[in-house]
Protein backbone atom coordinates (compact mmCIF):
# COMPACT_ATOMS: atom_id res chain seq x y z
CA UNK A 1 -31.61 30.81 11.43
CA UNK A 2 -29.25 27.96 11.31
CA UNK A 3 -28.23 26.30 13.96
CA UNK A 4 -24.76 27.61 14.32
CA UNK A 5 -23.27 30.64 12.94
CA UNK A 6 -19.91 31.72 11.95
CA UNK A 7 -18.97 35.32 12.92
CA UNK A 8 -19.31 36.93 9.87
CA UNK A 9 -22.95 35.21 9.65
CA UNK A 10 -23.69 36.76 13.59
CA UNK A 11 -22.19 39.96 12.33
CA UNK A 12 -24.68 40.58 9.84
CA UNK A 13 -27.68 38.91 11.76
CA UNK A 14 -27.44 41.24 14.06
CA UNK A 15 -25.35 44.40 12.35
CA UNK A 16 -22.55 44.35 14.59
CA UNK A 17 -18.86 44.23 13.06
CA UNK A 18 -17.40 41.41 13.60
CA UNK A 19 -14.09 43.24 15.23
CA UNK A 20 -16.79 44.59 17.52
CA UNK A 21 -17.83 41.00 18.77
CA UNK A 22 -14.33 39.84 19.36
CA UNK A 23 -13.77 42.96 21.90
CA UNK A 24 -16.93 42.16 23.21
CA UNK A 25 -15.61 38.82 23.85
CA UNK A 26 -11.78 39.97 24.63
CA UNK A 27 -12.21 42.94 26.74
CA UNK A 28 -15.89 42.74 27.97
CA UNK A 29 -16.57 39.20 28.45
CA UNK A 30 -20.04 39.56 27.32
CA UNK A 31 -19.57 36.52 24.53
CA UNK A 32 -18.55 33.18 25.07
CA UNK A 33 -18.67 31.72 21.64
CA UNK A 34 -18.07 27.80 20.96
CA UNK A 35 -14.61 27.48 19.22
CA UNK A 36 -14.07 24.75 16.26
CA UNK A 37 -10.81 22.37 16.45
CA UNK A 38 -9.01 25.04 14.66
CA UNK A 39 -10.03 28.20 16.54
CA UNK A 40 -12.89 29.84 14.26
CA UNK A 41 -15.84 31.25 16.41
CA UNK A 42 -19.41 29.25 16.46
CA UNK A 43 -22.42 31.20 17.56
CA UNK A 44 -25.76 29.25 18.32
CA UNK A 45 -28.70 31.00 18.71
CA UNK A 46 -28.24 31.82 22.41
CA UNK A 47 -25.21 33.93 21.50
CA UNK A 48 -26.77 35.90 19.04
CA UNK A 49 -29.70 36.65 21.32
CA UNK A 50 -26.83 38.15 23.46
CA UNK A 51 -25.51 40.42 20.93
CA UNK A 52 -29.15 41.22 20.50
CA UNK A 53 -29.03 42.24 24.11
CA UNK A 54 -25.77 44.16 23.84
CA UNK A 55 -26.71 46.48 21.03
CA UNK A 56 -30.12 47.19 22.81
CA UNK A 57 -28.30 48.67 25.88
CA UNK A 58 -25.45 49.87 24.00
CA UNK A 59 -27.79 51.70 21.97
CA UNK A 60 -29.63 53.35 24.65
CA UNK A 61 -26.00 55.10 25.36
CA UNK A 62 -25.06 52.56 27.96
CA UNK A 63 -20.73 52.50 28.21
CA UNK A 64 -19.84 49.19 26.68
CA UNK A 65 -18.27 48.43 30.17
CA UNK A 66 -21.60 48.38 32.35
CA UNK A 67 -23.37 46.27 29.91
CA UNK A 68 -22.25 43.00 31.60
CA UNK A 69 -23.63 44.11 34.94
CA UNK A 70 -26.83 44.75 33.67
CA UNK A 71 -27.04 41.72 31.44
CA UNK A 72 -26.24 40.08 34.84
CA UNK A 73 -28.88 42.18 36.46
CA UNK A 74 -26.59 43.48 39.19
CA UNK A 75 -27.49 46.80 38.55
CA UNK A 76 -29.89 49.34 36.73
CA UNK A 77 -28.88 51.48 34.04
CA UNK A 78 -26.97 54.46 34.54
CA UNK A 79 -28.37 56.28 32.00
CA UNK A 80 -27.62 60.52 33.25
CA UNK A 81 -28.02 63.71 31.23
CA UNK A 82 -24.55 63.42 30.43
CA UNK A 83 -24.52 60.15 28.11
CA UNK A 84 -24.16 62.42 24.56
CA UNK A 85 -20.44 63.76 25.66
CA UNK A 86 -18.73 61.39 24.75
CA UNK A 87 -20.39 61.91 21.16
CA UNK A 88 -19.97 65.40 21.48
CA UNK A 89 -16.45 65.15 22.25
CA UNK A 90 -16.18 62.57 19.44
CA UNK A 91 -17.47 64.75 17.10
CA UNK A 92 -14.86 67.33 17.85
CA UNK A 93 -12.02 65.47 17.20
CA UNK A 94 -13.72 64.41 14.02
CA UNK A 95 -13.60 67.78 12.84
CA UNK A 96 -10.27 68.77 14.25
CA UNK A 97 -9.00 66.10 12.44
CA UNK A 98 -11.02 66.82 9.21
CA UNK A 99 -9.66 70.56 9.60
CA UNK A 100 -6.18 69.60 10.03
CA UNK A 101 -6.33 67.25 7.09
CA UNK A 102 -5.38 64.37 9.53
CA UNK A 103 -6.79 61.04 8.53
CA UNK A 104 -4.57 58.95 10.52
CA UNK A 105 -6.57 60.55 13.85
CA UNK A 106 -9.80 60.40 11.99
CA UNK A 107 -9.29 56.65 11.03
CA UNK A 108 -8.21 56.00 15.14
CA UNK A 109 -10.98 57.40 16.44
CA UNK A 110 -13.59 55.65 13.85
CA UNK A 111 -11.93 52.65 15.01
CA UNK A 112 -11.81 53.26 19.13
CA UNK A 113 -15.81 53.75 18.47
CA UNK A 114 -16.61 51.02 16.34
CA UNK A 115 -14.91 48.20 18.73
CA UNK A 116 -17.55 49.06 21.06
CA UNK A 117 -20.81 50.53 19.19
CA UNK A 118 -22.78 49.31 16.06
CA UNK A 119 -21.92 51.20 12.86
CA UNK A 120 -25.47 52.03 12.93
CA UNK A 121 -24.95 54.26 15.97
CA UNK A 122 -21.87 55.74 15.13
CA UNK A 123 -23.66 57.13 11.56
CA UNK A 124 -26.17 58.21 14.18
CA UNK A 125 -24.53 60.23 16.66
CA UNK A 126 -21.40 60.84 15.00
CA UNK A 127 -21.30 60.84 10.87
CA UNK A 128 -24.63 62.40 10.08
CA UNK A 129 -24.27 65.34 12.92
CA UNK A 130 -21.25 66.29 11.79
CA UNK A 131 -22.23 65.61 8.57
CA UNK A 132 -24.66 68.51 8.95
CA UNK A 133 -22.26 70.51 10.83
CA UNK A 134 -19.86 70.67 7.89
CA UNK A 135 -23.09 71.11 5.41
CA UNK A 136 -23.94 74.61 7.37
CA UNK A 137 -20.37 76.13 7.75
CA UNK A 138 -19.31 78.48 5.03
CA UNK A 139 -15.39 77.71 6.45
CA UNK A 140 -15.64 74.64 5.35
C-alpha cells in the first residue's frame, strides 16, 4: 500500500463506497482524514485500518452509531436477537416499492443503507433475500 491514499483508492482497499466514508466522517466522526490545500481527502494507512475496523463491527450488525464507542472501547457490543429488523423491515419496503412500481422509494432506501453499510452487506441481507423471495412467489 502506498503511503497515502485518495478516497476512491481507500474505497476500494477496503470495499466501502466512498459516499459511505464521508458520512462516516460527517455524521459519525469515526474518520479524520488529512485534507490537501484544496480540500481532497488523504488516507494513510492508519485511516484505512479504521475503516477496516468499521466494516468489521458494522458487519457483525452493529448500528453505525455505536461503532465509535466501541472503537473507543467505552462499551461492549450490543449485539441482541433483534439486530436482523432493521433488514427485515428493509426488505419490506423493498418489495412494497418493487410491487408498487416505485423506484424513486426503492432508489431512497438503497441509498439510506449504503451511507452506513458496505455494499457487500446490503447484497447480503437485503438484495439476495429478497432476491429469493421474488424467485419463489408465483405473484410476482
Amino acid at each position: 500500500m502506498s503511503d497515502v491514499l485518495t478516497i476512491q483508492q481507500a474505497s476500494e482497499q477496503c470495499g466501502v463506497n466512498p459516499v459511505t466514508l464521508r458520512a462516516w466522517e460527517r455524521r459519525y466522526g469515526l474518520l479524520k482524514p488529512e485534507r490537501t490545500a484544496k480540500g481532497h481527502r488523504r488516507y494513510r494507512s492508519a485511516e484505512v485500518d479504521q475503516i477496516r475496523r468499521i466494516v468489521h463491527w458494522v458487519e457483525k450488525g452493529v448500528p453505525i452509531s455505536q461503532v465509535a464507542s466501541l472503537l473507543s472501547g467505552e462499551q461492549e457490543p450490543l449485539l441482541s436477537a433483534d439486530n436482523g429488523v432493521p433488514w427485515a423491515q428493509a426488505r419490506q419496503d423493498a418489495l412494497q416499492a418493487l410491487e408498487t412500481m416505485n423506484g424513486r422509494r426503492l432508489e431512497q432506501l438503497l441509498n439510506r443503507l449504503l451511507a452506513d453499510y458496505s455494499h457487500a452487506q446490503v447484497i447480503r441481507e437485503l438484495s439476495d433475500p429478497l432476491r429469493e423471495q421474488l424467485a419463489g412467489s408465483p405473484s410476482l
